[in-house]
Protein backbone atom coordinates (compact mmCIF):
# COMPACT_ATOMS: atom_id res chain seq x y z
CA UNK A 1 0.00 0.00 0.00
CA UNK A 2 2.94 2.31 0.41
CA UNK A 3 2.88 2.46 -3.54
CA UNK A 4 -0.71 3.88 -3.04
CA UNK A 5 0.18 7.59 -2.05
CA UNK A 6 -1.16 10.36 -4.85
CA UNK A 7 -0.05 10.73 -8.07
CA UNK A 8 -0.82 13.50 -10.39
CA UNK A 9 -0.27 11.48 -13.44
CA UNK A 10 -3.13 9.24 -11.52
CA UNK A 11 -6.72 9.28 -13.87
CA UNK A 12 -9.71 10.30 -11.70
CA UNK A 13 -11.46 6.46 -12.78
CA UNK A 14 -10.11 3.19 -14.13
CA UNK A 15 -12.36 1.56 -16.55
CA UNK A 16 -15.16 -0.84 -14.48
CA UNK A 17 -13.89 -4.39 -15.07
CA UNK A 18 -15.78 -7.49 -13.53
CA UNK A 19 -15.50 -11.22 -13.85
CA UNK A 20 -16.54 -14.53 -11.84
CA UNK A 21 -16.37 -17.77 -11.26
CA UNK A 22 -18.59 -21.18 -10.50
CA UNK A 23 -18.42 -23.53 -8.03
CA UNK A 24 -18.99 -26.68 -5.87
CA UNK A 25 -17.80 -27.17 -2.47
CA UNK A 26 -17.24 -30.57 -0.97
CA UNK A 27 -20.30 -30.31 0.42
CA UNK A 28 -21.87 -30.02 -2.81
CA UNK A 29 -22.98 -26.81 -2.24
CA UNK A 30 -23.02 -24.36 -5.85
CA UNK A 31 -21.34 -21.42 -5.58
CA UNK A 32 -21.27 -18.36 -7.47
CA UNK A 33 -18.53 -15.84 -7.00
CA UNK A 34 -18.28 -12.15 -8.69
CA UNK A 35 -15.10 -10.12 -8.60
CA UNK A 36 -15.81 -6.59 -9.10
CA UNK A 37 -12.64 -4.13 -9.80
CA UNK A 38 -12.97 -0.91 -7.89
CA UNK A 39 -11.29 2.54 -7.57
CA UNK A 40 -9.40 3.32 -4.74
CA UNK A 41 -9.28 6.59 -4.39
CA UNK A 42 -6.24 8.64 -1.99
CA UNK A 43 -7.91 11.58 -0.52
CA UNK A 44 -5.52 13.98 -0.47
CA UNK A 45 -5.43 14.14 -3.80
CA UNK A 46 -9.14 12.57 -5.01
CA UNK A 47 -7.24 10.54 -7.63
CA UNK A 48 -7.59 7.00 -8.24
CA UNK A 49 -4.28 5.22 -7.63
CA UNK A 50 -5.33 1.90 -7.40
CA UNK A 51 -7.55 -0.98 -7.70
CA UNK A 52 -9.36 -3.00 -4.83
CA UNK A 53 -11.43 -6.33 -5.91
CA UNK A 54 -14.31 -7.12 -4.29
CA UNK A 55 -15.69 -10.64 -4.15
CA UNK A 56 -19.57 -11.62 -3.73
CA UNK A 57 -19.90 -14.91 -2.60
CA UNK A 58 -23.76 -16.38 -3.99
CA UNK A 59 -25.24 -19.64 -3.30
CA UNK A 60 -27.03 -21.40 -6.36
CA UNK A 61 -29.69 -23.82 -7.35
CA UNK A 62 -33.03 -22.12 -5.66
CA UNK A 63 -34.24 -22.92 -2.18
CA UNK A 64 -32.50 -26.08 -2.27
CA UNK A 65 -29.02 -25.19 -2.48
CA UNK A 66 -30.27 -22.12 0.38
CA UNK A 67 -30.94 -24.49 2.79
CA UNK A 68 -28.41 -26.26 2.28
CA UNK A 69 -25.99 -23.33 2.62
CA UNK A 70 -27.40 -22.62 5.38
CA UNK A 71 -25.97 -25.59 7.80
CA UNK A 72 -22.70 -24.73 8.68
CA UNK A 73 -19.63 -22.70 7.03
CA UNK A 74 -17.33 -23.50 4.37
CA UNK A 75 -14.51 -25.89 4.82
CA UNK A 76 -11.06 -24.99 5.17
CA UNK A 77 -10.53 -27.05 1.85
CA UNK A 78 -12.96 -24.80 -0.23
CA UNK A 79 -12.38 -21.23 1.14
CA UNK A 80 -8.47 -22.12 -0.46
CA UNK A 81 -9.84 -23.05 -3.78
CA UNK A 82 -12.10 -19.53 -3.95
CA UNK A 83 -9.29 -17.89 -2.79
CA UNK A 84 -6.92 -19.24 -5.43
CA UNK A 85 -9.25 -18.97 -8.07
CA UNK A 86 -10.25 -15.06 -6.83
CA UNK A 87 -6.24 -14.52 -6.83
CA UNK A 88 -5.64 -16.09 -10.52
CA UNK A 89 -9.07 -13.87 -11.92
CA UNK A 90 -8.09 -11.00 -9.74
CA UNK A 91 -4.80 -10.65 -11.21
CA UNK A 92 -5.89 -10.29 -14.79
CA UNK A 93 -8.86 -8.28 -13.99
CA UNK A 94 -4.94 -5.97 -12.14
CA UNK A 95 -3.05 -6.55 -15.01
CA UNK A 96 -5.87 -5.20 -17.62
CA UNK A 97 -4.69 -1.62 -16.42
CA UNK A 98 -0.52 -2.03 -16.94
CA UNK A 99 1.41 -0.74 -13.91
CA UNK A 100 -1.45 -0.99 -11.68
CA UNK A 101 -1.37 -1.56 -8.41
CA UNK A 102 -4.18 -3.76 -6.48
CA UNK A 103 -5.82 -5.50 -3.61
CA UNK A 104 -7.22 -8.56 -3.62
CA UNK A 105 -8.98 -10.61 -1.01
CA UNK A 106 -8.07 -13.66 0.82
CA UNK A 107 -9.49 -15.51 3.72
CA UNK A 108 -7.77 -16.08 7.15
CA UNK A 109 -8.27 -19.40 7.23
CA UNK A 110 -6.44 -19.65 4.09
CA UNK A 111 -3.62 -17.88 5.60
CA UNK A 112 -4.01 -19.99 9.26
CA UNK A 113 -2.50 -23.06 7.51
CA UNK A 114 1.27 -23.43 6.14
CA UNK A 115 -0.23 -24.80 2.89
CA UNK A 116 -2.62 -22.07 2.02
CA UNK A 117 -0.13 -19.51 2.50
CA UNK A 118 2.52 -21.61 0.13
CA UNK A 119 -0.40 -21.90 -2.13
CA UNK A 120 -1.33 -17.93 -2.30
CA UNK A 121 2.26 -17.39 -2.52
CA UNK A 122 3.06 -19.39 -5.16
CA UNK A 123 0.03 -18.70 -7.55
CA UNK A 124 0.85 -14.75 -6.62
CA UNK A 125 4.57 -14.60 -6.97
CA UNK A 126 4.99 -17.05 -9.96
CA UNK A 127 3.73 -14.78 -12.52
CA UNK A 128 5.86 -11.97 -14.26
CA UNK A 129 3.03 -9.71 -15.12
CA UNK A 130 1.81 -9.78 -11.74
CA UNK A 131 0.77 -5.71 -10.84
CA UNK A 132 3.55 -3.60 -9.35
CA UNK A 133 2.56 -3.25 -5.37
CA UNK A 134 -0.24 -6.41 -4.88
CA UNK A 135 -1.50 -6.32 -1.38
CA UNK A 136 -4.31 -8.89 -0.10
CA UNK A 137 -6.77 -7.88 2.30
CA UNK A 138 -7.44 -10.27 5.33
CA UNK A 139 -11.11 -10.78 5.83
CA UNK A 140 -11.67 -12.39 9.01
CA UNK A 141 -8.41 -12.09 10.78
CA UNK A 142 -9.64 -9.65 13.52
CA UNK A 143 -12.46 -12.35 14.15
CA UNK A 144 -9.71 -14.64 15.40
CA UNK A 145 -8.29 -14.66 19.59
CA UNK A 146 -4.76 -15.34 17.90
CA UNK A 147 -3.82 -12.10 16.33
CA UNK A 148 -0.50 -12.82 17.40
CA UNK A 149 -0.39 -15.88 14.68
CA UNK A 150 -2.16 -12.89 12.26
CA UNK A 151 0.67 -10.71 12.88
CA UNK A 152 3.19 -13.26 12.21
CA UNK A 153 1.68 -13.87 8.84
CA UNK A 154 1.65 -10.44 7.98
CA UNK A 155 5.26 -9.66 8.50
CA UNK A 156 5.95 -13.40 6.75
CA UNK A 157 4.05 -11.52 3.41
CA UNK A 158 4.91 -8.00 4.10
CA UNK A 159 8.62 -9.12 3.51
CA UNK A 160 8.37 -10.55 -0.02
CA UNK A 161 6.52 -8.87 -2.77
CA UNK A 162 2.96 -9.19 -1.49
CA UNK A 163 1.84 -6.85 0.89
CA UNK A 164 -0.91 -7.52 3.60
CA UNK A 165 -4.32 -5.26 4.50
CA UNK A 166 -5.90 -6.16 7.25
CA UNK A 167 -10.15 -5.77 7.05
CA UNK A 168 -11.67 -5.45 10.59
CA UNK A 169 -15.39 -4.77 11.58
CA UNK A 170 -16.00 -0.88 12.13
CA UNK A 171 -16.12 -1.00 15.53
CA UNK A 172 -13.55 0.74 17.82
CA UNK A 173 -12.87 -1.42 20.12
CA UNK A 174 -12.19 -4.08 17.63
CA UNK A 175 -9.99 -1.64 15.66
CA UNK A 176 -7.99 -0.99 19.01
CA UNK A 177 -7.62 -4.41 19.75
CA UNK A 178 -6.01 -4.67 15.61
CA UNK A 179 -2.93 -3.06 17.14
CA UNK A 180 -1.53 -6.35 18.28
CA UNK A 181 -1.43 -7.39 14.38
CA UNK A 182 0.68 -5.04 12.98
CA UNK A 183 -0.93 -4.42 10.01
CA UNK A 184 0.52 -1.43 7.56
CA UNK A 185 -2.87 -0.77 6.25
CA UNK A 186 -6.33 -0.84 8.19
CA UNK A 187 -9.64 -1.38 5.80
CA UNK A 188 -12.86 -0.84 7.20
CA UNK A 189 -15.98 -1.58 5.86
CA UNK A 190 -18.82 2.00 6.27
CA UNK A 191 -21.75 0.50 4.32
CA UNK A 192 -23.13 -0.13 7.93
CA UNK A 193 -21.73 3.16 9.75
CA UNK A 194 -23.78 6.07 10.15
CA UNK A 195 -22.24 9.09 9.35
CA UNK A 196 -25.27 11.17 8.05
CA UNK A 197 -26.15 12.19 11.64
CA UNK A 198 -24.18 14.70 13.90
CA UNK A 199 -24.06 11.81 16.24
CA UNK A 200 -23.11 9.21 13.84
CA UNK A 201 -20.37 11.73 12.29
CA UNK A 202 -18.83 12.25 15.77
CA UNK A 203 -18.31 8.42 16.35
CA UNK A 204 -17.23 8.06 12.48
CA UNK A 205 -14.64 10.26 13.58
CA UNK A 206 -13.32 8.89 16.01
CA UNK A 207 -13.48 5.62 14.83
CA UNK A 208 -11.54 6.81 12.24
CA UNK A 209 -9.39 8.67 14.49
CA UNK A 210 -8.51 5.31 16.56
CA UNK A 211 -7.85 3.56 13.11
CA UNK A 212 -5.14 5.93 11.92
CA UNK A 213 -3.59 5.33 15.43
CA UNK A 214 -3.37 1.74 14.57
CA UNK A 215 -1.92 1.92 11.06
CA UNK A 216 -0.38 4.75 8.97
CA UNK A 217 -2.64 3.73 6.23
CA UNK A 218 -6.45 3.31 6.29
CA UNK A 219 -8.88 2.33 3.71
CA UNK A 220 -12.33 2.84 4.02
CA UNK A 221 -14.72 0.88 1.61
CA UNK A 222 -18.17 1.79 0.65
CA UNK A 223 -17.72 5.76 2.29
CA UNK A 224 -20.32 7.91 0.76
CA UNK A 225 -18.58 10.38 -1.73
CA UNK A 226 -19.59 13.45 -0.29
CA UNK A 227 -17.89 12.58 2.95
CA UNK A 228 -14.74 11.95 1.78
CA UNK A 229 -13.18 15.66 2.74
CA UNK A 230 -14.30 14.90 6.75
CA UNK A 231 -12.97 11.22 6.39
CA UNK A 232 -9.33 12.49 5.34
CA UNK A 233 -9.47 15.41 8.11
CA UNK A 234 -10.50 12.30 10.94
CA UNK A 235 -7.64 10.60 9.24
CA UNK A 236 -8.34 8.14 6.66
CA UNK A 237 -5.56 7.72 3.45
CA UNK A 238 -7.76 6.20 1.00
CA UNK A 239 -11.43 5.03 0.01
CA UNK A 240 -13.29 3.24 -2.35
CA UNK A 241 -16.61 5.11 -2.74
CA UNK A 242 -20.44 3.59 -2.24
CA UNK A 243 -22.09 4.11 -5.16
CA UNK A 244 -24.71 6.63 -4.87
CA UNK A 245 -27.56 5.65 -7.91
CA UNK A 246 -31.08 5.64 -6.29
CA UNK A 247 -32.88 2.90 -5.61
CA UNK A 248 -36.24 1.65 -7.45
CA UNK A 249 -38.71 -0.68 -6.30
């Protein structure tokens, strides 16, 4: 993410790019996953200077395949295969923009375990038109009571070409508690944080606030455009924007 800082040469948007992929767990469950390409933005600038792909994770086949995604979670086994196929799809969605940087997503549980870290690794490293500066963001590592193990990961990454975000929940206390990790770069998710209200704008800030004390980088995902000037004030770096078309019933 350090490669992330503004750029005047940066264009304001990247062209959308989108692609997905099917699936079926060992439980025989369908899957349907969507990677969607999205602008992050720096906000001291209000350039785009990079690329963050986000993954939607769908059950298929009807009310069946519901309830039977219902019983349970994923196995370790099949959270590695989305994740390898998200990071092989991922990186051409990158490389369709040369000299791009990106972020891409990968489970924890991948991570937890020596062979889905040689795995992501591998598959990331082995490729020479892999995008300058690829970071993966952790989702679920700040759900874990071990974020000693998580920070040990992230400095094994952080020290070869693949740097390491870590996603937490936007709550503060969870944020605070992401210190022991070590991350570089905090991401946190504001499609469920009010900050419309004067109340809900005081505890953005702050939660904000407590996030830049954590990591010298922070990326906030789905942040309503128009709040953007107040988020880099509280101390955000960088944001990928919520977009703002109406709704229709």
């Amino acid at each position: 993410m350090a490669s992330m800082s503004g750029s005047s040469q940066a264009p304001l948007h990247f062209d959308a790019q989108q692609a997905g992929f099917e699936m079926v767990t060992r439980g025989r469950r369908g899957l349907s996953v969507s990677l969607i390409a999205q602008d992050i933005v720096a906000l001291d600038s209000g350039q785009a200077v990079s690329r963050r792909v986000r993954r939607i994770i769908r059950h298929t086949g009807g009310e069946a395949g519901l309830n039977l995604f219902g019983r349970g979670t994923l196995e370790g086994g099949d959270l590695r295969r989305i994740d390898l196929q998200s990071l092989r799809i991922g990186l051409d969605l990158l490389r369709r923009t040369p000299g791009l940087t990106g972020v891409l997503p990968v489970f924890w549980r991948t991570l937890a375990t020596s062979h889905g870290r040689f795995a992501l690794l591998y598959a990331g490293t082995n490729d020479e038109a892999r995008p300058a500066g690829l970071s993966m963001e952790i989702m679920g590592g700040t759900e874990t009571s071990r974020l000693d193990m998580v920070a040990e990961v992230i400095e094994q990454f952080q020290t070869g070409p693949i740097g390491m975000i870590l996603h937490a929940a936007p709550d503060i206390g969870v944020v605070r508690q992401a210190a022991l990790a070590r991350a570089s770069c905090l991401s946190l998710d504001f499609a469920g944080v009010d900050h419309l209200s004067p109340e809900g704008k005081a505890e953005a800030r702050d939660l904000i606030a407590a996030a830049r004390q954590v990591a010298p980088t922070v990326l906030l995902v789905n942040l309503r455009p128009d709040w953007a000037p107040a988020a880099h004030e509280a101390g955000a770096t960088h944001a990928v924007f919520a977009p703002m078309e109406p709704l229709s019933l």
